[in-house]
N, C-alpha and C. Protein backbone atom coordinates (compact mmCIF):
# COMPACT_ATOMS: atom_id res chain seq x y z
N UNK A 1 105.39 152.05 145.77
CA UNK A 1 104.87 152.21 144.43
C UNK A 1 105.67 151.37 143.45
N UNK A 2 107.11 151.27 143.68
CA UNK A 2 107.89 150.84 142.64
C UNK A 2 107.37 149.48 142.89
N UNK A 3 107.56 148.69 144.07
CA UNK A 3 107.01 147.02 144.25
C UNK A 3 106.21 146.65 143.65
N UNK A 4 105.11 147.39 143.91
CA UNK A 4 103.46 147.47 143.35
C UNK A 4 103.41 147.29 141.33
N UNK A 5 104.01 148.14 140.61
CA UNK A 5 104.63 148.28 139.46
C UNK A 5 105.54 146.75 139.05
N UNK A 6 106.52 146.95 139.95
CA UNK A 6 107.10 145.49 139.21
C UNK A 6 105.96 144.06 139.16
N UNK A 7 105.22 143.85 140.33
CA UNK A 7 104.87 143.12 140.91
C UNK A 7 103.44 142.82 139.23
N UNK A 8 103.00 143.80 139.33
CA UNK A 8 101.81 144.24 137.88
C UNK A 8 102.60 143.40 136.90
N UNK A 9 103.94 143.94 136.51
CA UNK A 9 104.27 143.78 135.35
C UNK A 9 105.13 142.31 135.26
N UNK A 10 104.80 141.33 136.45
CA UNK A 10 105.60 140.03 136.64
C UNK A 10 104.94 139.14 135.56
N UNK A 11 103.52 139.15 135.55
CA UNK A 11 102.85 137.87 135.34
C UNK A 11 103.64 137.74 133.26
N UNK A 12 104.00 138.35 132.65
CA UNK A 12 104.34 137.74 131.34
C UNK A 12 105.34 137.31 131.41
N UNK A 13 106.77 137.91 132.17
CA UNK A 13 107.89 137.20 132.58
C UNK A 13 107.54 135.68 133.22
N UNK A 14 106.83 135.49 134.06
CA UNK A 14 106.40 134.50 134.45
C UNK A 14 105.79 133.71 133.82
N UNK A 15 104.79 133.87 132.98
CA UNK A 15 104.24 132.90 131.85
C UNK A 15 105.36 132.27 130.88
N UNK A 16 106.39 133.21 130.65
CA UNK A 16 107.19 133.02 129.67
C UNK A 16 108.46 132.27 130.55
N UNK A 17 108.43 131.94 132.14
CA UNK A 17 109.60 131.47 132.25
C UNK A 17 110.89 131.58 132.25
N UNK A 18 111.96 130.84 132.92
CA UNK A 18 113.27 131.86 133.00
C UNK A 18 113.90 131.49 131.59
N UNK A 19 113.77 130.46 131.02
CA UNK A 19 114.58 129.88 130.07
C UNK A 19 114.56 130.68 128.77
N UNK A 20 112.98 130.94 128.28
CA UNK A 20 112.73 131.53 127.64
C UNK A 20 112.73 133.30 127.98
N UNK A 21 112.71 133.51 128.77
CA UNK A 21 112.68 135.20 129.20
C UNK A 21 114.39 135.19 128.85
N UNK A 22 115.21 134.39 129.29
CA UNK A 22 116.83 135.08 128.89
C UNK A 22 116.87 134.94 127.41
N UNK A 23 116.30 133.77 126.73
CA UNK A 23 116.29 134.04 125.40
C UNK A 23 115.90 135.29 124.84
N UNK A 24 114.77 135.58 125.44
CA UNK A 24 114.45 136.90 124.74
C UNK A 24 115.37 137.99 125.00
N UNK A 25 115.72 138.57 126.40
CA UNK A 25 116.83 139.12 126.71
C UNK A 25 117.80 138.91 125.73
N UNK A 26 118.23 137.81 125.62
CA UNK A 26 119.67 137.78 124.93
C UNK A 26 119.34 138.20 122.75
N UNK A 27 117.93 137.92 122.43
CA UNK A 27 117.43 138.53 121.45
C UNK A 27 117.65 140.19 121.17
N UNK A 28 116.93 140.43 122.41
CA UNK A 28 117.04 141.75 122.46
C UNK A 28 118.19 142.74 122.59
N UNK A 29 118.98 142.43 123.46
CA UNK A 29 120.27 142.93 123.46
C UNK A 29 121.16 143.99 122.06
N UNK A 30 121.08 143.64 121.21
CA UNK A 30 121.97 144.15 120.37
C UNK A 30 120.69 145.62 119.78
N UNK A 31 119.23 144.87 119.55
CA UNK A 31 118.71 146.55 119.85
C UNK A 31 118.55 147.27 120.89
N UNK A 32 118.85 146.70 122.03
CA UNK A 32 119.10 147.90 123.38
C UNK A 32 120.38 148.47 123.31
N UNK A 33 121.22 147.72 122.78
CA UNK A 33 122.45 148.20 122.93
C UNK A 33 122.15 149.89 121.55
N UNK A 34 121.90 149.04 120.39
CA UNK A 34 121.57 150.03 119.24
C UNK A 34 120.84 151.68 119.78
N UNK A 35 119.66 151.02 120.31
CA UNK A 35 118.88 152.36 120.93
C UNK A 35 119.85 153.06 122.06
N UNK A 36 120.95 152.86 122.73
CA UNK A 36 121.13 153.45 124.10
C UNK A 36 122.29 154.16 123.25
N UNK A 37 122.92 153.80 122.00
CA UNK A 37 124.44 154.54 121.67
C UNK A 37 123.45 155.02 120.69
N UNK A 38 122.64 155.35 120.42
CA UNK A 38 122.02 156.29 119.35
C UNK A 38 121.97 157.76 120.15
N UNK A 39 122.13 158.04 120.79
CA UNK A 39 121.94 159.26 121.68
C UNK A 39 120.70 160.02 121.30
N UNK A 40 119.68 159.16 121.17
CA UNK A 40 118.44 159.68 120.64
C UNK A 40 117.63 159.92 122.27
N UNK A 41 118.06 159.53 123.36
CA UNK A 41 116.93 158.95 124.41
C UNK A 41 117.29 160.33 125.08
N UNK A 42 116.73 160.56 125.86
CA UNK A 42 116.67 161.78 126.92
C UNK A 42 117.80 161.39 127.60
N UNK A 43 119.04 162.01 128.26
CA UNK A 43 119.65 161.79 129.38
C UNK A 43 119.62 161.78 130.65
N UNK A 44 118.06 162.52 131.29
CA UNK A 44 117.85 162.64 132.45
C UNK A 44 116.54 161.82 132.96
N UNK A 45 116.29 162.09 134.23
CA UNK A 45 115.22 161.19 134.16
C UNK A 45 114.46 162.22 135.98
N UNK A 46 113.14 162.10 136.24
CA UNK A 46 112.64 162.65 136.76
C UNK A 46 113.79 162.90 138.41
N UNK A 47 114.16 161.43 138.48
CA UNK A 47 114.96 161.95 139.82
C UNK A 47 116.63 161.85 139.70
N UNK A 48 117.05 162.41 138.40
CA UNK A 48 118.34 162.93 138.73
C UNK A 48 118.96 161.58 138.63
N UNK A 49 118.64 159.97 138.09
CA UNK A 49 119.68 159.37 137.67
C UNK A 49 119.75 158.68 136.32
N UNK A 50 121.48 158.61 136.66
CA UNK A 50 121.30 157.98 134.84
C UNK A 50 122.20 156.96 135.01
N UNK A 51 122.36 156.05 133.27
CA UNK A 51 122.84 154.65 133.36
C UNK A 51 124.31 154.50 134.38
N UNK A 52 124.06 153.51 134.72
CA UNK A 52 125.33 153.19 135.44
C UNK A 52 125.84 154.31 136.71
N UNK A 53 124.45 155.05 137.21
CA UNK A 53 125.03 155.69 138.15
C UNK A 53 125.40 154.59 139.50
N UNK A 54 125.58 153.54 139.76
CA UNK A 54 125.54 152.76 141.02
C UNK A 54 124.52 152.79 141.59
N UNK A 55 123.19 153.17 141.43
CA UNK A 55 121.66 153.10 142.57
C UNK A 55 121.07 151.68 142.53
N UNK A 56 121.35 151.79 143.34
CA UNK A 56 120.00 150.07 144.03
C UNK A 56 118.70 150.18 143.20
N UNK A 57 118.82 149.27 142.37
CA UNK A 57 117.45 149.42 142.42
C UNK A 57 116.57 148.46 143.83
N UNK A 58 114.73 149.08 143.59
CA UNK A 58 114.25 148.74 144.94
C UNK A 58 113.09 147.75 144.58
């Protein structure tokens, strides 16, 4: 399921390229950072992990 999901959600990363996709990344950054120390977000998540627990993603 998770493959299937990433795989859906490739084609705008891909239109947009690596050069420009880290730009945006690196855009974005300082409001991900903003949203994640706001302690506004839920801490849990359906299967029991959270940031920086060490899990693979698949």
């Amino acid at each position: 399921m998770e493959a299937s999901t990433d795989a859906a959600a490739e084609g705008p990363w891909r239109a947009l390229g690596a050069d420009r996709t880290a730009r945006l990344a690196a855009l974005l950054e300082p409001l991900a950072r903003a949203v994640e120390g706001s302690g506004l977000l839920p801490a849990g998540n359906p299967v029991g992990l959270t940031h920086g627990s060490g899990a693979a993603r698949a």
